[in-house]
Protein backbone atom coordinates (compact mmCIF):
# COMPACT_ATOMS: atom_id res chain seq x y z
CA UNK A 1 -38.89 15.90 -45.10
CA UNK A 2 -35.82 16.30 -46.81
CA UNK A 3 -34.98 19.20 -44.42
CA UNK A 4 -35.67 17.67 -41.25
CA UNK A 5 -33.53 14.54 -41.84
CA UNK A 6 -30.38 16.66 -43.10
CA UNK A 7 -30.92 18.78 -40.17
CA UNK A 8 -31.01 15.36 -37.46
CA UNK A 9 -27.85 14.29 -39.36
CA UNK A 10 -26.64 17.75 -38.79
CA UNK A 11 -27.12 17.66 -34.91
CA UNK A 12 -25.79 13.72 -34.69
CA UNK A 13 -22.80 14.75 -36.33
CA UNK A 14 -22.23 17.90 -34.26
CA UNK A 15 -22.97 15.83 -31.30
CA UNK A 16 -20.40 12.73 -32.06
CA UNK A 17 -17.67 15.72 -32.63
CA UNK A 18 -18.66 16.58 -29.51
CA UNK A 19 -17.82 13.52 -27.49
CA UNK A 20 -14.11 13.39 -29.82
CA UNK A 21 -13.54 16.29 -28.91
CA UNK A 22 -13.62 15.86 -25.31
CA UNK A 23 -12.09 12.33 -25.60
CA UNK A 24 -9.05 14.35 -27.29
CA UNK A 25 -8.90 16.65 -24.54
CA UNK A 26 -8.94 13.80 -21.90
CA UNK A 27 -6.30 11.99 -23.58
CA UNK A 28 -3.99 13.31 -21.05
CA UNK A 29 -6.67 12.80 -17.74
CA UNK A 30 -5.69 10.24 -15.19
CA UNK A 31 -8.08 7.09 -15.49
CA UNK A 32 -9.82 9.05 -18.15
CA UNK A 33 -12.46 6.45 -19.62
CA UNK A 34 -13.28 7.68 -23.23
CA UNK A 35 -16.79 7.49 -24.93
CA UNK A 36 -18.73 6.21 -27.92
CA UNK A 37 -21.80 7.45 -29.37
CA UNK A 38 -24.72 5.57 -30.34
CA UNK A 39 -26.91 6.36 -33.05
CA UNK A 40 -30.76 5.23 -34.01
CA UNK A 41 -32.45 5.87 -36.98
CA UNK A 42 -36.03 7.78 -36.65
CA UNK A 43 -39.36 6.36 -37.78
CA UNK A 44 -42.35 7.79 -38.01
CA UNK A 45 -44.79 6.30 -39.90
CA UNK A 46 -42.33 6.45 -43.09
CA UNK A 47 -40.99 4.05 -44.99
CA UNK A 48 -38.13 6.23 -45.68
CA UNK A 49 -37.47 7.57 -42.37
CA UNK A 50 -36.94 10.56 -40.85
CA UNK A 51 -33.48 10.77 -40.02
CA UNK A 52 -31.03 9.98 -37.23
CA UNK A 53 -31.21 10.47 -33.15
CA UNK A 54 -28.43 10.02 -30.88
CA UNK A 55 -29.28 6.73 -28.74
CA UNK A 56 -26.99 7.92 -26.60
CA UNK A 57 -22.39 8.13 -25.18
CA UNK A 58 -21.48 4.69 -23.95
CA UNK A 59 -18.28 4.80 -21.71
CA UNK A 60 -15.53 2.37 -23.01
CA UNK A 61 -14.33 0.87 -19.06
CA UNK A 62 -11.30 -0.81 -20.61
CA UNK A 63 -7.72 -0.45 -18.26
CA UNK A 64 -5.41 2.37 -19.47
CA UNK A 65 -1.62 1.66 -19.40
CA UNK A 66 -0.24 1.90 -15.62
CA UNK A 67 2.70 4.79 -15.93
CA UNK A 68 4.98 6.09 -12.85
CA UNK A 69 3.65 7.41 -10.49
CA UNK A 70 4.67 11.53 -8.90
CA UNK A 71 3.57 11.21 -5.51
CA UNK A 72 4.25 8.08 -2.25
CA UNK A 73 0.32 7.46 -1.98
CA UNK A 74 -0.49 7.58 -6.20
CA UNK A 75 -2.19 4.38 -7.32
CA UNK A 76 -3.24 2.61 -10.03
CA UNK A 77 -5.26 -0.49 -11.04
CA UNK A 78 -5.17 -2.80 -13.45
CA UNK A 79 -7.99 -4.89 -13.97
CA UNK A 80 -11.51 -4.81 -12.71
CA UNK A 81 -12.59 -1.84 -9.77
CA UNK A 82 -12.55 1.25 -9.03
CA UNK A 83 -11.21 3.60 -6.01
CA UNK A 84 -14.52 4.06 -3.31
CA UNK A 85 -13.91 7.80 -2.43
CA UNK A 86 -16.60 9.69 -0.01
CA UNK A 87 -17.45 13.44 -0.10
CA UNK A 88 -17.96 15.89 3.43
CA UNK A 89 -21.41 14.81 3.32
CA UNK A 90 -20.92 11.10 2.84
CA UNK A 91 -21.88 10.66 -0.83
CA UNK A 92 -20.17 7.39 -1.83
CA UNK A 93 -18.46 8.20 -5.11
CA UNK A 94 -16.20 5.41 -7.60
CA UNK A 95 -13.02 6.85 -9.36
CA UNK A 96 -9.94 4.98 -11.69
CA UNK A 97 -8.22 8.18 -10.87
CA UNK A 98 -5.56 7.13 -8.29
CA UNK A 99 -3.58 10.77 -7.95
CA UNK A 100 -3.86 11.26 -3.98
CA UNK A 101 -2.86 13.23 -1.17
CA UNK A 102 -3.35 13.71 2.37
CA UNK A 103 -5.39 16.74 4.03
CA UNK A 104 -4.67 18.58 6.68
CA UNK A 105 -5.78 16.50 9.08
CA UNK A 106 -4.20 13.09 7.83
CA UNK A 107 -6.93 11.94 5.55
CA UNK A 108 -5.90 10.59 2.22
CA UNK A 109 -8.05 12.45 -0.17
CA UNK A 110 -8.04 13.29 -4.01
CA UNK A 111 -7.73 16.40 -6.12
CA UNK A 112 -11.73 17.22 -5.15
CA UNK A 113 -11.14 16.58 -1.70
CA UNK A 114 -13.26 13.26 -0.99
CA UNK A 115 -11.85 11.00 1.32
CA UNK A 116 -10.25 7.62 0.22
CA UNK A 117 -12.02 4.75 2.04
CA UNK A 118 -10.54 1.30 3.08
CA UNK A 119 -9.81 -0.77 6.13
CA UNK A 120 -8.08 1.31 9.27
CA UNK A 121 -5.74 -0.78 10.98
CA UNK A 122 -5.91 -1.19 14.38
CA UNK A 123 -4.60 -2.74 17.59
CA UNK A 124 -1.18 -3.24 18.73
CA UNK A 125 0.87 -3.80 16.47
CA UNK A 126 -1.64 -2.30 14.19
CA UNK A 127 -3.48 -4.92 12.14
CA UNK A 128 -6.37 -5.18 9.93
CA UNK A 129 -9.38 -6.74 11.52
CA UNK A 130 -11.64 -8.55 9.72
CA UNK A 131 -14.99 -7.08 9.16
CA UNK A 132 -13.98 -3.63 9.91
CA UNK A 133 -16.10 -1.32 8.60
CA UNK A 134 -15.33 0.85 5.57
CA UNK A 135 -14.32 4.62 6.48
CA UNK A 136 -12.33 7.09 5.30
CA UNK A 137 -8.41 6.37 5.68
CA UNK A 138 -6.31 8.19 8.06
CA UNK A 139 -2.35 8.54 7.92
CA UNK A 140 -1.97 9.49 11.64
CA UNK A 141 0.69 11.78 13.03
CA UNK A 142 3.02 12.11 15.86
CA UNK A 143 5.62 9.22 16.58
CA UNK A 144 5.66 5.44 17.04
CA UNK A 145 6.04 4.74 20.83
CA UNK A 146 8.53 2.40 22.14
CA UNK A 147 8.41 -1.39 22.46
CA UNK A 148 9.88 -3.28 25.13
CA UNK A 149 12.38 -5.93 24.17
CA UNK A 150 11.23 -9.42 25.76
CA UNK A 151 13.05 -11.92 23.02
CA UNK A 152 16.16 -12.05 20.82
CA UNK A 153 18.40 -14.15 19.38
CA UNK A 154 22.56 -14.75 19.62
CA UNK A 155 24.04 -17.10 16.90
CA UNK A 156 27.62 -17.38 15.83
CA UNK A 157 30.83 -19.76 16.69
CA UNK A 158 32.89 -20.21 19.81
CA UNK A 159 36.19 -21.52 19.47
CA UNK A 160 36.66 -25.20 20.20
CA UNK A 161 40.35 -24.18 20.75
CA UNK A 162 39.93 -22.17 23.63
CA UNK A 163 41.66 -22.75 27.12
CA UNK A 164 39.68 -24.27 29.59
CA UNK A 165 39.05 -21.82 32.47
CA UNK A 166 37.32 -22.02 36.51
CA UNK A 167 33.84 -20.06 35.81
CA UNK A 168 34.09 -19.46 39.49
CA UNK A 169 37.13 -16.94 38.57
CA UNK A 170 34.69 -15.00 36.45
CA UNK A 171 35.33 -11.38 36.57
CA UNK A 172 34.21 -9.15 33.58
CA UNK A 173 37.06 -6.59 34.62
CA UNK A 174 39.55 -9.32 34.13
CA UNK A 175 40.04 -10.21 30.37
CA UNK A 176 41.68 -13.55 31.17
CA UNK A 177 38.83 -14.96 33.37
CA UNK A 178 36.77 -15.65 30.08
CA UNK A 179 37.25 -16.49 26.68
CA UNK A 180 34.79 -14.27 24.59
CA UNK A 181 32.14 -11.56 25.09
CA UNK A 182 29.73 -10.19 22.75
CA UNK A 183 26.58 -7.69 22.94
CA UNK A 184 23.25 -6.82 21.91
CA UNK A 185 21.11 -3.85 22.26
CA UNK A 186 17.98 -4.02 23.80
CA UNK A 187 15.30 -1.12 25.04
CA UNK A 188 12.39 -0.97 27.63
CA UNK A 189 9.03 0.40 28.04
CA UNK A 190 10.14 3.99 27.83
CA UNK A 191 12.96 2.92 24.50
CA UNK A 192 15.68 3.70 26.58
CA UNK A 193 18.77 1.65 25.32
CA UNK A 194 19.89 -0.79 27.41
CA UNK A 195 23.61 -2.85 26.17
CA UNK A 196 23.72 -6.47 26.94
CA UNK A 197 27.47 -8.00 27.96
CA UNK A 198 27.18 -11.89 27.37
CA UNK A 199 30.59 -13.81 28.61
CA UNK A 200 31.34 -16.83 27.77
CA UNK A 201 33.63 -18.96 29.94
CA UNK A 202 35.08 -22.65 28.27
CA UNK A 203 34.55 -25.11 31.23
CA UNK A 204 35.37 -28.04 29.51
CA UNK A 205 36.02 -29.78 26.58
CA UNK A 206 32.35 -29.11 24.45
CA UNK A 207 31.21 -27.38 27.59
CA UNK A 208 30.99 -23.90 28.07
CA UNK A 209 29.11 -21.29 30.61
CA UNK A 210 27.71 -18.23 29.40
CA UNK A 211 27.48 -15.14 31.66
CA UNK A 212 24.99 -12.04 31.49
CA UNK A 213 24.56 -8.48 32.57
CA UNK A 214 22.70 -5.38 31.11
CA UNK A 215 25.51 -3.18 31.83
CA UNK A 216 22.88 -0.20 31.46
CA UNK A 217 21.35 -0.90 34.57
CA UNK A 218 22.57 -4.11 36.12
CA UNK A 219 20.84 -5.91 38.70
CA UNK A 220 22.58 -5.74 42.08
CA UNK A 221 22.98 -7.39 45.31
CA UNK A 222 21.64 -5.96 48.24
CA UNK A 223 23.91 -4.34 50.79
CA UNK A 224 26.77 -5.40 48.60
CA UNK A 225 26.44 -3.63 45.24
CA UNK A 226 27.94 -6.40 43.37
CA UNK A 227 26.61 -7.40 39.69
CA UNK A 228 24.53 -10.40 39.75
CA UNK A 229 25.17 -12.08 36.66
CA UNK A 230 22.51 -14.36 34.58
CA UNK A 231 24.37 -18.34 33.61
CA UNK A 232 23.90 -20.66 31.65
CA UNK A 233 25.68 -23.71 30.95
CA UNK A 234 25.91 -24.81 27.13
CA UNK A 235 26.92 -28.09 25.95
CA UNK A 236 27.87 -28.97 22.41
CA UNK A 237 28.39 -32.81 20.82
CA UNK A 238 31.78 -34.27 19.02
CA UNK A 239 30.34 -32.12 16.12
CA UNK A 240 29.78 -29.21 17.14
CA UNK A 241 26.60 -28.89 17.89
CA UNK A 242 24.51 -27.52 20.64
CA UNK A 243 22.55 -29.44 22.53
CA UNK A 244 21.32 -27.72 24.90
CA UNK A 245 17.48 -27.57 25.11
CA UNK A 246 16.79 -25.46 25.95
CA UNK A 247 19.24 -22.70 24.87
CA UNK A 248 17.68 -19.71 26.64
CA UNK A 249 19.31 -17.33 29.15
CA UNK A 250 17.47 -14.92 30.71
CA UNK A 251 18.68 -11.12 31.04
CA UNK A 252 16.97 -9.26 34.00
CA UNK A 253 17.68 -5.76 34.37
CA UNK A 254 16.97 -3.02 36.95
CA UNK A 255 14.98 -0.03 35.89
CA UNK A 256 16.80 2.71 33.72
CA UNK A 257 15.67 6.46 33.95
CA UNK A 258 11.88 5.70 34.87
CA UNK A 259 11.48 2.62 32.36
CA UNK A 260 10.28 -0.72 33.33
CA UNK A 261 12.97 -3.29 34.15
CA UNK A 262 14.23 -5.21 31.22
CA UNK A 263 13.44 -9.18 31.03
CA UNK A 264 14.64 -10.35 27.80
CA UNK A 265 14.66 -14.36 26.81
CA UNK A 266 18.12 -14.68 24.66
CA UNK A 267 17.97 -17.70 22.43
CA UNK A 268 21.19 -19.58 22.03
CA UNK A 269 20.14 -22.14 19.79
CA UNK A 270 22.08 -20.95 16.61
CA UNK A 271 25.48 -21.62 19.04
CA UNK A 272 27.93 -24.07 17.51
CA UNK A 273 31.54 -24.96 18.77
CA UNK A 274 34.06 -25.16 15.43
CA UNK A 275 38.27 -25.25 15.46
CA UNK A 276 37.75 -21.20 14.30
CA UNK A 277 37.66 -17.98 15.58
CA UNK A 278 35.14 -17.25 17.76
CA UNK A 279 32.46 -14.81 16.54
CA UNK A 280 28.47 -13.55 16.88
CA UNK A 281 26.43 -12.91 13.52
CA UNK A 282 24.13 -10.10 13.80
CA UNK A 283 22.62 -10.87 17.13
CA UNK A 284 19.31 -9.27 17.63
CA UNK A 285 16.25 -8.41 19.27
CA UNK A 286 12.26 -7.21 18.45
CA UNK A 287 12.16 -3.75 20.54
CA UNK A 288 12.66 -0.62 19.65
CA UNK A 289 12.72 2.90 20.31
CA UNK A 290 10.21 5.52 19.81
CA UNK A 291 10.56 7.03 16.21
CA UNK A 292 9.55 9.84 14.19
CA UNK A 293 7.45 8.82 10.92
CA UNK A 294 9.90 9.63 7.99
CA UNK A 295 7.11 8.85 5.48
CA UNK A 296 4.67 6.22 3.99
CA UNK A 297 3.85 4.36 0.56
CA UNK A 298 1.57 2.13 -0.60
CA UNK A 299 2.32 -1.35 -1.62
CA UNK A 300 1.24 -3.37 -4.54
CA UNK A 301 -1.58 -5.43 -1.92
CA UNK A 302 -2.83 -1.92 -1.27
CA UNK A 303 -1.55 -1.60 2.08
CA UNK A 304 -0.44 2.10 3.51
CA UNK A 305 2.57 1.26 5.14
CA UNK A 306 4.76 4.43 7.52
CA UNK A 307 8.40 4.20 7.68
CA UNK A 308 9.79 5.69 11.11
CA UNK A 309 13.24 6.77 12.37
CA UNK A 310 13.86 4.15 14.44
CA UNK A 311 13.78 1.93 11.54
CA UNK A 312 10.67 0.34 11.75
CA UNK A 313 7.52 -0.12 9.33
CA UNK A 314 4.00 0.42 10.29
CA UNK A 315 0.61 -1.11 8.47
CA UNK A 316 -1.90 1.80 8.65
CA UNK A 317 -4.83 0.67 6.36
CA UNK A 318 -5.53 -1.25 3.83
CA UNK A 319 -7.29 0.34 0.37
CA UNK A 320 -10.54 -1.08 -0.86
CA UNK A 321 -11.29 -1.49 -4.56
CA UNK A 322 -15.00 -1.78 -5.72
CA UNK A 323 -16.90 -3.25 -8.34
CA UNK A 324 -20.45 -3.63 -10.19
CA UNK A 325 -22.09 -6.21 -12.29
CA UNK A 326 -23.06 -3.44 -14.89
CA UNK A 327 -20.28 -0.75 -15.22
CA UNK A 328 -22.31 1.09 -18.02
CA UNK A 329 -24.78 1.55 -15.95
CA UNK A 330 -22.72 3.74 -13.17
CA UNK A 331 -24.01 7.85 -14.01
CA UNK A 332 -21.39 9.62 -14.85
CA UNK A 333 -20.77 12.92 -12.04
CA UNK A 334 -17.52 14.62 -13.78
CA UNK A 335 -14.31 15.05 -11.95
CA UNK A 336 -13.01 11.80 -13.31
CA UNK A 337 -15.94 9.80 -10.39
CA UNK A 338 -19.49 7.63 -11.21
CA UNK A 339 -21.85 7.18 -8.78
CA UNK A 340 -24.05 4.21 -8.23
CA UNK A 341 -27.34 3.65 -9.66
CA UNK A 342 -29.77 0.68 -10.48
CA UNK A 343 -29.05 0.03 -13.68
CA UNK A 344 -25.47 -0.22 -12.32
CA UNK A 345 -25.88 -2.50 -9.62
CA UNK A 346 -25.14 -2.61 -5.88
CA UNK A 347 -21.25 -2.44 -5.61
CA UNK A 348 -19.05 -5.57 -4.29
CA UNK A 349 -16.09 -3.82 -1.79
CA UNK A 350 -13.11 -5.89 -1.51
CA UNK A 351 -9.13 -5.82 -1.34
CA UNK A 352 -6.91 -6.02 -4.32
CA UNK A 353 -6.80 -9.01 -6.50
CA UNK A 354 -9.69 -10.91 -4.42
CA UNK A 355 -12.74 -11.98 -6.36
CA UNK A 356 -13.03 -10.87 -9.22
CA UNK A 357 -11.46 -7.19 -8.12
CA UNK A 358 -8.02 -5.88 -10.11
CA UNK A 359 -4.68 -5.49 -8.79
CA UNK A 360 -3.89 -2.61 -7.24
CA UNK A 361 -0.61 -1.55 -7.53
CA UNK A 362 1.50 1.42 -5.45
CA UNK A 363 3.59 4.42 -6.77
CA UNK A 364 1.50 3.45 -10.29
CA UNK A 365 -1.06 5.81 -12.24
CA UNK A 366 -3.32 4.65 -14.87
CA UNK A 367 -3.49 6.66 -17.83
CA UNK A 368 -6.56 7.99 -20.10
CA UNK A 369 -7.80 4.57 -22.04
CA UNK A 370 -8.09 7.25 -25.17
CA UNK A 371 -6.89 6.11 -28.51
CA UNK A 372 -5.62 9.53 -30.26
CA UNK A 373 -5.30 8.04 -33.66
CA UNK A 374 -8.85 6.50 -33.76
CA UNK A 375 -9.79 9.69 -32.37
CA UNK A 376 -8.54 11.31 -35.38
CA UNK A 377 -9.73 9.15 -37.77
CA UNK A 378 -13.55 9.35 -36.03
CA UNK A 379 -13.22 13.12 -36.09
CA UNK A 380 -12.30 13.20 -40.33
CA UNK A 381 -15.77 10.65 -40.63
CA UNK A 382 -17.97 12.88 -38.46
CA UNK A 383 -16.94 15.76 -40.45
CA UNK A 384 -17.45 14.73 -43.59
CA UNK A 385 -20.89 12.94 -41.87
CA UNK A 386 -21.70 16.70 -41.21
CA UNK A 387 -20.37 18.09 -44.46
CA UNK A 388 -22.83 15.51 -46.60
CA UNK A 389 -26.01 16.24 -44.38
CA UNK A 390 -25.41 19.94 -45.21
CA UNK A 391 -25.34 18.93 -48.47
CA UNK A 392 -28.57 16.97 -48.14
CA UNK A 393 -30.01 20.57 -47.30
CA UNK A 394 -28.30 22.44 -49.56
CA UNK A 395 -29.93 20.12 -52.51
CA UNK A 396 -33.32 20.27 -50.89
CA UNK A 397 -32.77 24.11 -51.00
CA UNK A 398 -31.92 24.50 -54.73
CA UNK A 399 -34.83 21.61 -56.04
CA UNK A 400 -37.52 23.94 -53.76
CA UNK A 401 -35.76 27.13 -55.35
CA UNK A 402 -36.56 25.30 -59.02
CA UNK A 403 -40.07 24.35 -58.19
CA UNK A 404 -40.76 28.00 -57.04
CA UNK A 405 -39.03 29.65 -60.71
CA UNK A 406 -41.41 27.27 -62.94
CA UNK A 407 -44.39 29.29 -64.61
């Protein structure tokens, strides 16, 4: 019996070295999960037993240490989750490994090629839509087509100190007939630019009469060509302030190169009349041309954002995270992925940080969970775990060899 007890020890022993050594040569794998073996003792009828079975590698699912990340679309999580990746077949597959890339046809997909699943966003502007269904994420190509500018906004100071002047003199050529003239870029269905002139003309004390034009392509008057120009009359309190209400002029346009004419609702309300120089801050408006994407990242919500040329940002999808009531029970398909099973439990799909999901955070990678130095330590007290059950044999050996010599 002897034999058979030193030679279970042997094979636990060889087995537990086993699952150190490939620990130690995960140490370096992204959202590398590092095991534990389990032994159980062996009875059979015995009172002293007849040795030692491995009960079996138990997966240690605690969060490894979120490093930089290499690449715009790496990931990592910290917490509870894991990344829900399908294969070209549609074999739903759970990974902590958050190294990603995109195909060549715009799918974000790992080192194995499955397909990153999430929310695609939709719509324009693109936005998520609640109960979507879950589907492999796309980073689509080409460029961002133009929006039409139909608001924007004109704040600053005109100068209290101003001469009065007749707004029925107005005449843009003639820099005396008004007191100051700003712009603001706007664009139309097609993104063609179109430059605002707004005039304004002191009529009074606190009053004052604001002029417009899209100097791109002005509106005319028929038969006469002359520049019809959008007004509106602003007045302002002892203080300062405006109170007009409200404070809108409208900018109509003709049509520029094929593009629908521009109507564009300019808010005045940030206007204010101070003793100082007159002067605009930043005035603005929400089109924009058509743009080239320049590239994309993923935020710390787990939204794929694009960045585009014409300066604009673009929500694309929104990653998934998934998670079970019994991790240890997920089976274990190499390539760094589990796969569901019952002992694991269905899985719960959700976004980061709701529930009881992680965070999920962008341009982050989660390293291997592996402890080198208990590693070590483990593989010195398997060895010498091996080195005593040989010994066990070697014993048995010689007392057999001395029962065999006696006469």
């Amino acid at each position: 019996m002897g034999f058979s007890q030193g030679l279970s020890g042997l094979n636990a022993a060889s087995q537990a070295l086993d699952v150190v050594g490939n620990n130690i040569a995960n140490s370096q794998t992204v959202g590398f999960k590092s095991g534990a073996i389990a032994f159980a003792d062996v009875f059979a009828g015995s009172q002293v037993g007849m040795g030692v079975q491995v009960a079996g590698v138990n997966q240690n699912f605690s969060g490894g240490i979120l490093a930089q990340g290499n690449g715009a679309l790496d990931m990592g999580i910290q917490g509870n989750g894991f990344f829900r990746l399908v294969n070209d077949a549609g074999k739903v597959y759970y990974s902590r490994n958050g190294q990603f890339k995109t195909n060549e046809n715009g799918f974000i997909i790992n080192n194995q090629n499955m397909m990153l699943t999430g929310y695609q966003a939709t719509g324009t502007p693109p936005a998520i839509i609640p109960g979507s269904p879950l589907g492999p994420i796309k980073i689509p190509g080409g460029q961002m087509p133009a929006s039409a500018s139909t608001t924007g906004t004109m704040s600053g100071n005109l100068n209290s100190s101003e001469e009065i002047k007749d707004p029925l003199q107005f005449d843009p050529a003639k820099g005396d007939s008004y007191n100051y003239m700003s712009q603001v870029d706007a664009y139309d269905s097609l993104g063609n630019k179109h430059t605002v002139n707004v005039y304004y003309v002191k009529t009074a004390d606190n009053q004052w009469t604001a002029f417009s034009s899209d100097s791109s392509a002005p509106v005319t008057e028929p038969g006469t060509g002359e520049v019809v120009y959008n007004q509106l009359d602003l007045q302002f309190d002892s203080n300062g302030a405006l109170t007009t209400d409200p404070a809108t002029l409208n900018v109509k346009s003709s049509s520029l190169n094929g593009g629908n004419p521009l109507d564009l609702a300019l808010d005045l309300t940030g206007m204010s009349q101070q003793s100082a120089d007159s002067e605009m801050t930043s005035p603005s408006t929400n089109g924009y041309p058509p743009g080239q994407m320049n590239g994309y990242l993923v935020g710390d919500n787990g939204q794929v954002e694009a960045s585009y040329s014409n300066g604009q940002k673009q929500l694309i999808a929104q990653v998934v995270l998934s998670s079970f009531t019994n991790t240890g029970g997920l089976s274990s398909e190499g390539n760094n992925c589990w796969s569901e099973t019952p002992q694991s439990g269905q899985p719960v799909n959700g976004i980061s940080g709701s529930g009881n999901l992680g965070m999920l955070f962008g341009n982050r990678l989660e390293a291997s969970n592996v402890d080198l130095g208990q590693e070590m330590v483990n593989m010195i007290v398997y060895q010498r775990n091996y080195q005593s059950n040989s010994q066990t044999i070697k014993t048995q050996s010689e007392l057999l060899q001395t029962l065999a010599n006696l006469r």
